[in-house]
N, C-alpha and C. Protein backbone atom coordinates (compact mmCIF):
# COMPACT_ATOMS: atom_id res chain seq x y z
N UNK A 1 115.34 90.67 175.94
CA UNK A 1 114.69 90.83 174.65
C UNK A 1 115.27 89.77 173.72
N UNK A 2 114.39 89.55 172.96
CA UNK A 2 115.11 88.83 171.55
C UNK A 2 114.59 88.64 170.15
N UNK A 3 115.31 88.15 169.44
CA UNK A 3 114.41 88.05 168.57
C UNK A 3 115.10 86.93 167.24
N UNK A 4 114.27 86.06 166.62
CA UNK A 4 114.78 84.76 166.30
C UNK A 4 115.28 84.98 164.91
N UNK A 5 116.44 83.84 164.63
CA UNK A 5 116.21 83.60 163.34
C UNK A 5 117.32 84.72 162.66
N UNK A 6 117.82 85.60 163.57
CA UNK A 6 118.93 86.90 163.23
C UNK A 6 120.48 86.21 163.04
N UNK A 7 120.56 87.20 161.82
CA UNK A 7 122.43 86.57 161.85
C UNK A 7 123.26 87.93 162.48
N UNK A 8 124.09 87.84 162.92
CA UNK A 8 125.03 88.75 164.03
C UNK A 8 124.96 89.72 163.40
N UNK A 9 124.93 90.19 161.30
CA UNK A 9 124.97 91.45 161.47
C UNK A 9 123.68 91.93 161.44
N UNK A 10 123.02 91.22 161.58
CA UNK A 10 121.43 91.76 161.34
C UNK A 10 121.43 92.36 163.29
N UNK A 11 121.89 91.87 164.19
CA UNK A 11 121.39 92.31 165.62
C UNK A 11 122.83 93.19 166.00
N UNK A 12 123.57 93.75 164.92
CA UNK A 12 124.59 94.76 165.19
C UNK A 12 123.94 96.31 164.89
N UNK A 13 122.96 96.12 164.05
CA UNK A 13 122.97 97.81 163.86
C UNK A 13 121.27 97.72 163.45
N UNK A 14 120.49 98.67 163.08
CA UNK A 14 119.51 99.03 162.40
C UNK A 14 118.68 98.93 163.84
N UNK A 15 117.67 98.70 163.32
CA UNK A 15 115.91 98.15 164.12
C UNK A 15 116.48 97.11 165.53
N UNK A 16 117.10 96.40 165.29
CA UNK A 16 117.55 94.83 166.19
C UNK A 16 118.33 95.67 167.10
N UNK A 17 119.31 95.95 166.50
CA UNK A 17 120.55 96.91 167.68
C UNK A 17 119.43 98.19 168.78
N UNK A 18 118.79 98.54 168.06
CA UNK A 18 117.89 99.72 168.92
C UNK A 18 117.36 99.65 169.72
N UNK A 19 116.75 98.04 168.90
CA UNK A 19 115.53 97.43 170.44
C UNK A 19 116.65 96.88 171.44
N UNK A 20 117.55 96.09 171.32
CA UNK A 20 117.91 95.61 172.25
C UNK A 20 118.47 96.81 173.41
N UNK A 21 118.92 97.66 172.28
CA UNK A 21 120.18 99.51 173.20
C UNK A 21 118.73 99.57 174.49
N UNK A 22 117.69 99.73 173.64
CA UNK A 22 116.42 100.31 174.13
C UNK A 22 115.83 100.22 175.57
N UNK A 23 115.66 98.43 175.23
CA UNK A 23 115.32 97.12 175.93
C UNK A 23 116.30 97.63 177.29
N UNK A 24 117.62 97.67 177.11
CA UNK A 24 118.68 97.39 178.14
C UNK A 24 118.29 98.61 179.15
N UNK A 25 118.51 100.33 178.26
CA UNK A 25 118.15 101.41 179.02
C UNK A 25 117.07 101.40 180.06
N UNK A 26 116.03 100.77 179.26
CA UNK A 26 114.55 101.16 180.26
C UNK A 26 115.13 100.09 181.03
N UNK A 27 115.41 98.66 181.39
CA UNK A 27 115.52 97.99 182.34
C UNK A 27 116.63 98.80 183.29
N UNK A 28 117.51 99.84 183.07
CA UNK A 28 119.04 100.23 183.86
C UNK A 28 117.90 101.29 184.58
N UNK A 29 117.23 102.09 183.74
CA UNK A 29 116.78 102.98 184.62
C UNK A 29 115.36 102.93 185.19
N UNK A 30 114.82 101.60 184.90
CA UNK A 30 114.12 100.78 186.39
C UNK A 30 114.58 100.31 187.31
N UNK A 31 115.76 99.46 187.25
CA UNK A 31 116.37 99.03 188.01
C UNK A 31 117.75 99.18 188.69
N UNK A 32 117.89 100.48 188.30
CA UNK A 32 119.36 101.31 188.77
C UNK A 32 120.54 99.93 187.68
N UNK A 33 120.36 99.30 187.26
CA UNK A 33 121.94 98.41 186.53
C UNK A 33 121.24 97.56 186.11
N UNK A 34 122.09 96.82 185.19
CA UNK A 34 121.51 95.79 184.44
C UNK A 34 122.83 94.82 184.78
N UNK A 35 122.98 93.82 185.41
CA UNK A 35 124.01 92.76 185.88
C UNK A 35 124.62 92.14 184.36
N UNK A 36 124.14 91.89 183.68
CA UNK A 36 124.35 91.08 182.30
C UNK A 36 123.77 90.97 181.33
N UNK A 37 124.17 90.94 180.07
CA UNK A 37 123.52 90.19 179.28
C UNK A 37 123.63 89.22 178.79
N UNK A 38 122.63 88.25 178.59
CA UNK A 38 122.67 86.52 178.36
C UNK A 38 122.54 86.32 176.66
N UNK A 39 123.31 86.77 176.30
CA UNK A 39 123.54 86.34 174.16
C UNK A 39 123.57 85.06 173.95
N UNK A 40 122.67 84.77 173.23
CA UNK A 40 122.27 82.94 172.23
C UNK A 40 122.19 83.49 171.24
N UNK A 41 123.58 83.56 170.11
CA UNK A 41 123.14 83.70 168.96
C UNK A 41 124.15 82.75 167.80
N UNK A 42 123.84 82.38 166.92
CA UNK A 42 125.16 81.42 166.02
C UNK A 42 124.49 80.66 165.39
N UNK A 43 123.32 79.79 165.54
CA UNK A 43 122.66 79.15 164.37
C UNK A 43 122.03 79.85 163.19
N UNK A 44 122.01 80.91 162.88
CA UNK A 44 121.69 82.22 161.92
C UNK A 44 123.28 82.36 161.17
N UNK A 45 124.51 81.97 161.77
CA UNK A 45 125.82 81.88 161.23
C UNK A 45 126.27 80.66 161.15
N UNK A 46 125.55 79.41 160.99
CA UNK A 46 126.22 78.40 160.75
C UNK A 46 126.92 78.52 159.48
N UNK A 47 128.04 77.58 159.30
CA UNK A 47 128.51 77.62 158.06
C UNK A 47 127.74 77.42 156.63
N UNK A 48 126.80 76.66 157.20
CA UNK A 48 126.12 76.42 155.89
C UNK A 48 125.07 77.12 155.66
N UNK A 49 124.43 78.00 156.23
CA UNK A 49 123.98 79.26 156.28
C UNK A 49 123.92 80.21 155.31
N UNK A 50 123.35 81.32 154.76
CA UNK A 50 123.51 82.28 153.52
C UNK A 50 124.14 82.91 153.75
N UNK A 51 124.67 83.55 155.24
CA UNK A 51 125.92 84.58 155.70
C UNK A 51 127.07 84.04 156.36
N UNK A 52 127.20 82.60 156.79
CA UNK A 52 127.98 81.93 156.86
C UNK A 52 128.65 82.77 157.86
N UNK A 53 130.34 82.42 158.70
CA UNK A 53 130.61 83.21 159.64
C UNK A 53 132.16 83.57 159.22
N UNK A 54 132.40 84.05 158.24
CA UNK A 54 133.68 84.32 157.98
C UNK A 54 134.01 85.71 158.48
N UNK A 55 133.15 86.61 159.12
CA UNK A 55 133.26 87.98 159.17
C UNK A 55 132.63 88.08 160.70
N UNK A 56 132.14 86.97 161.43
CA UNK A 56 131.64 87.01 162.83
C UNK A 56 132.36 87.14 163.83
N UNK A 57 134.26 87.25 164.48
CA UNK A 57 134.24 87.86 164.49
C UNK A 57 134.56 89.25 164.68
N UNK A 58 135.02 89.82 163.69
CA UNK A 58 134.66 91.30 163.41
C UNK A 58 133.53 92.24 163.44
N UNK A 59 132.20 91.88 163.31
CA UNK A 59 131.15 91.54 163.45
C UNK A 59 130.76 92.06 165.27
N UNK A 60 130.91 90.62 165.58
CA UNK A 60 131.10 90.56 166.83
C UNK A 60 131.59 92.06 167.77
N UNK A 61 132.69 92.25 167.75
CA UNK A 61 133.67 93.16 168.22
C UNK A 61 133.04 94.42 168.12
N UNK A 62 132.33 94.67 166.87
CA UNK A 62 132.01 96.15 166.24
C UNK A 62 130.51 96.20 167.32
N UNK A 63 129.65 94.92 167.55
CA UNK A 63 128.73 94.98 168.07
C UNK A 63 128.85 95.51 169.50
N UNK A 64 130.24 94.49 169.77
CA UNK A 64 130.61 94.72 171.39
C UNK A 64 131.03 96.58 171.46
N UNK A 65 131.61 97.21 171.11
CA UNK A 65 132.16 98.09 171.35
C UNK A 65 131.13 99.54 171.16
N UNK A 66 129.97 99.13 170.62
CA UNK A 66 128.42 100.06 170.69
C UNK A 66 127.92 99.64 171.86
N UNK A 67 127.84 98.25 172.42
CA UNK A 67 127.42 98.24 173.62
C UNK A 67 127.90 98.91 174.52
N UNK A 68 129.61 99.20 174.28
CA UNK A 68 130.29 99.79 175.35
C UNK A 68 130.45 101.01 175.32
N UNK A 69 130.16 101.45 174.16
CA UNK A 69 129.79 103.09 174.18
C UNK A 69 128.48 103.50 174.87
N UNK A 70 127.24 102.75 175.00
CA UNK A 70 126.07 102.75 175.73
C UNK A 70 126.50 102.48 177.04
N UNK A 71 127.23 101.89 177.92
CA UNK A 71 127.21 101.74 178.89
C UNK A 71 128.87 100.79 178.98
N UNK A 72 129.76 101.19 179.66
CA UNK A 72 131.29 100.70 179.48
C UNK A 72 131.14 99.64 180.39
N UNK A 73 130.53 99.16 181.55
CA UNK A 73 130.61 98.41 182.65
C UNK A 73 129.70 97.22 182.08
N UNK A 74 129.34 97.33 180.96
CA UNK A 74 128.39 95.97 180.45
C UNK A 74 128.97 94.99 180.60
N UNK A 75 128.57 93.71 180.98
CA UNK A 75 128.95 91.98 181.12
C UNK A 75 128.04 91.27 180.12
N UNK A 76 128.52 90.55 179.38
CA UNK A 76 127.58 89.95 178.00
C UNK A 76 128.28 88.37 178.48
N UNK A 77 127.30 87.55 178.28
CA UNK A 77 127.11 86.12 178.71
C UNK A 77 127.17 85.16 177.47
N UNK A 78 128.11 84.86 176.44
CA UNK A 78 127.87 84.70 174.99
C UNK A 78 127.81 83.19 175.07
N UNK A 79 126.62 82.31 174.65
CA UNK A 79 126.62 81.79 174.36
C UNK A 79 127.30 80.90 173.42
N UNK A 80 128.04 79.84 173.35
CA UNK A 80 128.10 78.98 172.11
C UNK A 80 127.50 78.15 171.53
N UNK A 81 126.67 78.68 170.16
CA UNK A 81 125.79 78.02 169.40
C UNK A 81 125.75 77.84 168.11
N UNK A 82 126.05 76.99 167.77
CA UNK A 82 125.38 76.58 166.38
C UNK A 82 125.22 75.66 165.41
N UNK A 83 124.46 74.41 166.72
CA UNK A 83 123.71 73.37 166.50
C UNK A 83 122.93 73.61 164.86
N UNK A 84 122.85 73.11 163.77
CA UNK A 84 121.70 73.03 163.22
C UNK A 84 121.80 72.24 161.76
N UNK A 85 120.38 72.02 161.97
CA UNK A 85 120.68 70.65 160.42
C UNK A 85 121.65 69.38 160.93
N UNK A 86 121.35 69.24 162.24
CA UNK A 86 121.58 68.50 162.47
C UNK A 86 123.05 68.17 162.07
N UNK A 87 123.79 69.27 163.14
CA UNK A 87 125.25 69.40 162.28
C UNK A 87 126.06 70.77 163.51
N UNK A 88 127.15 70.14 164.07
CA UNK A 88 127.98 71.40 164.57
C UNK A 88 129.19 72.27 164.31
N UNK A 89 128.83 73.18 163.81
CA UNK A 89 130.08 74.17 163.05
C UNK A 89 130.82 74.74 163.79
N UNK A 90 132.39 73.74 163.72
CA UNK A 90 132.72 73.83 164.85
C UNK A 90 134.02 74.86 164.54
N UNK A 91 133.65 75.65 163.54
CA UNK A 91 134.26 76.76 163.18
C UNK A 91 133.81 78.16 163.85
N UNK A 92 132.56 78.28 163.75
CA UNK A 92 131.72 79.25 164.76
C UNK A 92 131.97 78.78 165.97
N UNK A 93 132.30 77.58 166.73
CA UNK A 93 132.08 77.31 168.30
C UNK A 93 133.50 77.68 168.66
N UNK A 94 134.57 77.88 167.61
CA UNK A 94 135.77 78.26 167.86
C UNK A 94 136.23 79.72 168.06
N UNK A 95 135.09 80.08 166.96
CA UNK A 95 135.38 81.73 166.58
C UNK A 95 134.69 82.65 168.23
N UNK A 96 133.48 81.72 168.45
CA UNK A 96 132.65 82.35 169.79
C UNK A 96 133.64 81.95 170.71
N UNK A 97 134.55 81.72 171.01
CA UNK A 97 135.62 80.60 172.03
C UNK A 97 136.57 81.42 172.19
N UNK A 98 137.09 82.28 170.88
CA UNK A 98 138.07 83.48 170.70
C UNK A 98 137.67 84.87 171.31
N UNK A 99 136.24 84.97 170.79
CA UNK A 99 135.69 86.28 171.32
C UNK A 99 136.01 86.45 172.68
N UNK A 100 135.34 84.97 173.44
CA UNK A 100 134.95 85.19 175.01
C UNK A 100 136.64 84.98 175.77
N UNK A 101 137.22 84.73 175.17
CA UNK A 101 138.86 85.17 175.50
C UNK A 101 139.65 86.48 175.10
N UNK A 102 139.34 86.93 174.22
CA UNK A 102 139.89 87.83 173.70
C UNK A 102 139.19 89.19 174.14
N UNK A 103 137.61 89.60 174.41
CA UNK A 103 137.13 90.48 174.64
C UNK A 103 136.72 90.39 176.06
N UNK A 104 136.95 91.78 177.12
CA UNK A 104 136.95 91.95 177.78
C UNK A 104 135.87 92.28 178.76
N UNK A 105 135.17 91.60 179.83
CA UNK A 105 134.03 91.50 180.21
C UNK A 105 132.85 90.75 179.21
N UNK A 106 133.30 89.91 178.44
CA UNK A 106 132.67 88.92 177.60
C UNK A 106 132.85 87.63 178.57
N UNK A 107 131.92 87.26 178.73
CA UNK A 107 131.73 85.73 179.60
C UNK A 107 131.44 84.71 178.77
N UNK A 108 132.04 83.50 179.28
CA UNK A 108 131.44 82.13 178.59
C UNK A 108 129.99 81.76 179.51
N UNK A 109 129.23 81.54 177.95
CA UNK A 109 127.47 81.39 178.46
C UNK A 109 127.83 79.67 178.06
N UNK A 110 126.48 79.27 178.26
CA UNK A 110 126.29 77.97 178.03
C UNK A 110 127.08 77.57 176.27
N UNK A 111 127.52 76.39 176.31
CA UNK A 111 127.72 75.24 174.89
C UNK A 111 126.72 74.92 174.51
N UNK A 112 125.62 75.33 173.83
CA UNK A 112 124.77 74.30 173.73
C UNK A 112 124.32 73.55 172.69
N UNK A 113 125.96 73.58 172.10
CA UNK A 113 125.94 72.24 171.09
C UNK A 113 126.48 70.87 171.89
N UNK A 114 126.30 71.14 172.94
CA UNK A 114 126.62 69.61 173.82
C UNK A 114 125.09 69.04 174.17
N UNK A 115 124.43 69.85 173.66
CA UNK A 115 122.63 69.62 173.75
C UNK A 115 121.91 69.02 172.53
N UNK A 116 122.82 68.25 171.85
CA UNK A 116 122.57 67.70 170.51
C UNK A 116 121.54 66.51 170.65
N UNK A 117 121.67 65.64 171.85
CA UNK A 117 120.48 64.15 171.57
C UNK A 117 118.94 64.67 171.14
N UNK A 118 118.78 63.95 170.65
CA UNK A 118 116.85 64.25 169.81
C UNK A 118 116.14 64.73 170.86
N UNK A 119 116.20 64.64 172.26
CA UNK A 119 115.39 64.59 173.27
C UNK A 119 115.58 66.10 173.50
N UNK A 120 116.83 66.25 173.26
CA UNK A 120 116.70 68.37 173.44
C UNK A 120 116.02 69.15 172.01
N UNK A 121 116.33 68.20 171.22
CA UNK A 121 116.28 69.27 169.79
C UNK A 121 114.45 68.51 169.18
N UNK A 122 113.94 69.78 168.21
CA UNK A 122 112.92 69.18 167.81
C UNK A 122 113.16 68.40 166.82
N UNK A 123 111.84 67.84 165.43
CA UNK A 123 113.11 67.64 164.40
C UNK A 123 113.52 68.31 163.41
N UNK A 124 113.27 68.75 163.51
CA UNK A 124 114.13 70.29 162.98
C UNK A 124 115.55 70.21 162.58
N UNK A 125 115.97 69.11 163.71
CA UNK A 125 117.40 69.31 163.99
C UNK A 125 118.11 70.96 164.51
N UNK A 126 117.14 71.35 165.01
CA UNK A 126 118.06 72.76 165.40
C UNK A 126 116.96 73.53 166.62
N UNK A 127 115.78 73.52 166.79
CA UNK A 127 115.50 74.27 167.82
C UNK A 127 115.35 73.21 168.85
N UNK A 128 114.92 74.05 170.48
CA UNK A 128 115.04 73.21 171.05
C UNK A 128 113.40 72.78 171.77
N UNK A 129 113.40 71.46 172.47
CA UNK A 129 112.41 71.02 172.69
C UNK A 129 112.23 71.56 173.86
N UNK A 130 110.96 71.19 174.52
CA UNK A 130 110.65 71.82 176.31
C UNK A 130 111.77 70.65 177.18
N UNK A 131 112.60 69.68 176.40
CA UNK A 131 113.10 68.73 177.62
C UNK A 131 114.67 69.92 177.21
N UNK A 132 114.77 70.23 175.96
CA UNK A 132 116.45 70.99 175.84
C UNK A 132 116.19 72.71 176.22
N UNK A 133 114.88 73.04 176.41
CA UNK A 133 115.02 74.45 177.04
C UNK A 133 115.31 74.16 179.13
N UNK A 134 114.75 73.12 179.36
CA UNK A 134 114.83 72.85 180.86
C UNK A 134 116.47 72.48 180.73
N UNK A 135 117.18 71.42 180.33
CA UNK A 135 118.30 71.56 180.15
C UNK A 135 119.24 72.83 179.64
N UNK A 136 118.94 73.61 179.17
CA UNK A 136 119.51 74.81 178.42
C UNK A 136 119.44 76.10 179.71
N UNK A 137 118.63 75.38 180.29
CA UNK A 137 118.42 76.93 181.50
C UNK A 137 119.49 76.50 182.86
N UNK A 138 119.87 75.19 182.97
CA UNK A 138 120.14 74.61 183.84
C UNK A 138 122.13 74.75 183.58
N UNK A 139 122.18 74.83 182.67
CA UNK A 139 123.51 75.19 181.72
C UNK A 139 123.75 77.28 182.12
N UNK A 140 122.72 77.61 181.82
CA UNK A 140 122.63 78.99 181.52
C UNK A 140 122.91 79.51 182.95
N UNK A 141 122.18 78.89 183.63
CA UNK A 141 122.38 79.21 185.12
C UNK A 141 123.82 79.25 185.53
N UNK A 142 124.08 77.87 185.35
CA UNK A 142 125.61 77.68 185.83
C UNK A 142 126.59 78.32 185.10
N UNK A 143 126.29 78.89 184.20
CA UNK A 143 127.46 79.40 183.56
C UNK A 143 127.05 81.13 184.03
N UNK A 144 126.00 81.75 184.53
CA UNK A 144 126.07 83.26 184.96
C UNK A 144 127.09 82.99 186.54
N UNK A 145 126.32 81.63 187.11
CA UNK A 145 127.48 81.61 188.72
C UNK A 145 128.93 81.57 188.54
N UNK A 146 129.68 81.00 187.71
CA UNK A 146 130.95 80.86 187.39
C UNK A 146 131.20 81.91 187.08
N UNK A 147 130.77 82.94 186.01
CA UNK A 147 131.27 84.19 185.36
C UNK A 147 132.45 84.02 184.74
N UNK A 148 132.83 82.91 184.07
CA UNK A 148 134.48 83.11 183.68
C UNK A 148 134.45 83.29 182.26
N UNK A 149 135.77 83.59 181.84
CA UNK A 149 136.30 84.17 180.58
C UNK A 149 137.49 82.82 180.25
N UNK A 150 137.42 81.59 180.64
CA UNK A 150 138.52 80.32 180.33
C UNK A 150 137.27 79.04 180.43
């Protein structure tokens, strides 16, 4: 599931948190388990942003630990992101860097502020093009086979 344009506390609680709780259940009890989840979220917290990431994360943590009350054996795949305006806040790529060390069954997902040339991004400077989603999946991949937390 997803949904765009969210800053971390907006997909911690209310409407966002439900669908995703929701989303996860019906897939566990179609498919007996759900292996992972693949999180892209941080350009909604860039620094220069209206919520900026001074509280992401705490944030973070409070999100993780409802997931783990829904289900304790969850694996979350966290992305590091937050390419935008043509600009990398490399305060958020630090803070997401802490999480996926510090929290437990948190995986490192793709960087994909190493996906910065024009040819991935639109101009926008921040979303990505059909050449940086084919690159972005190719990243995403390799980082569910590794599974690591370093």
């Amino acid at each position: 599931c997803g949904w765009g344009g969210a800053t971390m506390n907006q997909l911690s609680g209310g409407e966002l948190f439900n669908y995703l709780i929701d989303s996860y259940n019906n897939l566990k009890n179609h498919f007996g388990k759900v292996d992972g989840i693949l999180f892209h979220q941080g350009e909604s917290n860039h620094t220069l942003s209206k919520e900026g990431n001074d509280d992401y994360y705490e944030i973070f943590n409070e999100f993780w630990e409802k997931i783990n009350r829904n289900d304790s054996e969850t694996r979350i795949f966290l992305s590091q992101a937050s390419y935008c305006n043509n600009y990398v806040d490399k305060n958020l790529v630090d803070i997401q860097d802490k999480i996926i060390i510090d929290l437990k069954r948190v995986l490192r997902g793709p960087n994909t502020d190493t996906l910065i040339d024009s040819k991935y991004r639109l101009p926008d400077g921040c979303h990505f093009s059909m050449e940086g989603f084919k690159a972005y999946s190719n990243i995403w991949a390799e980082s569910v086979i590794k599974q690591s937390e370093i």
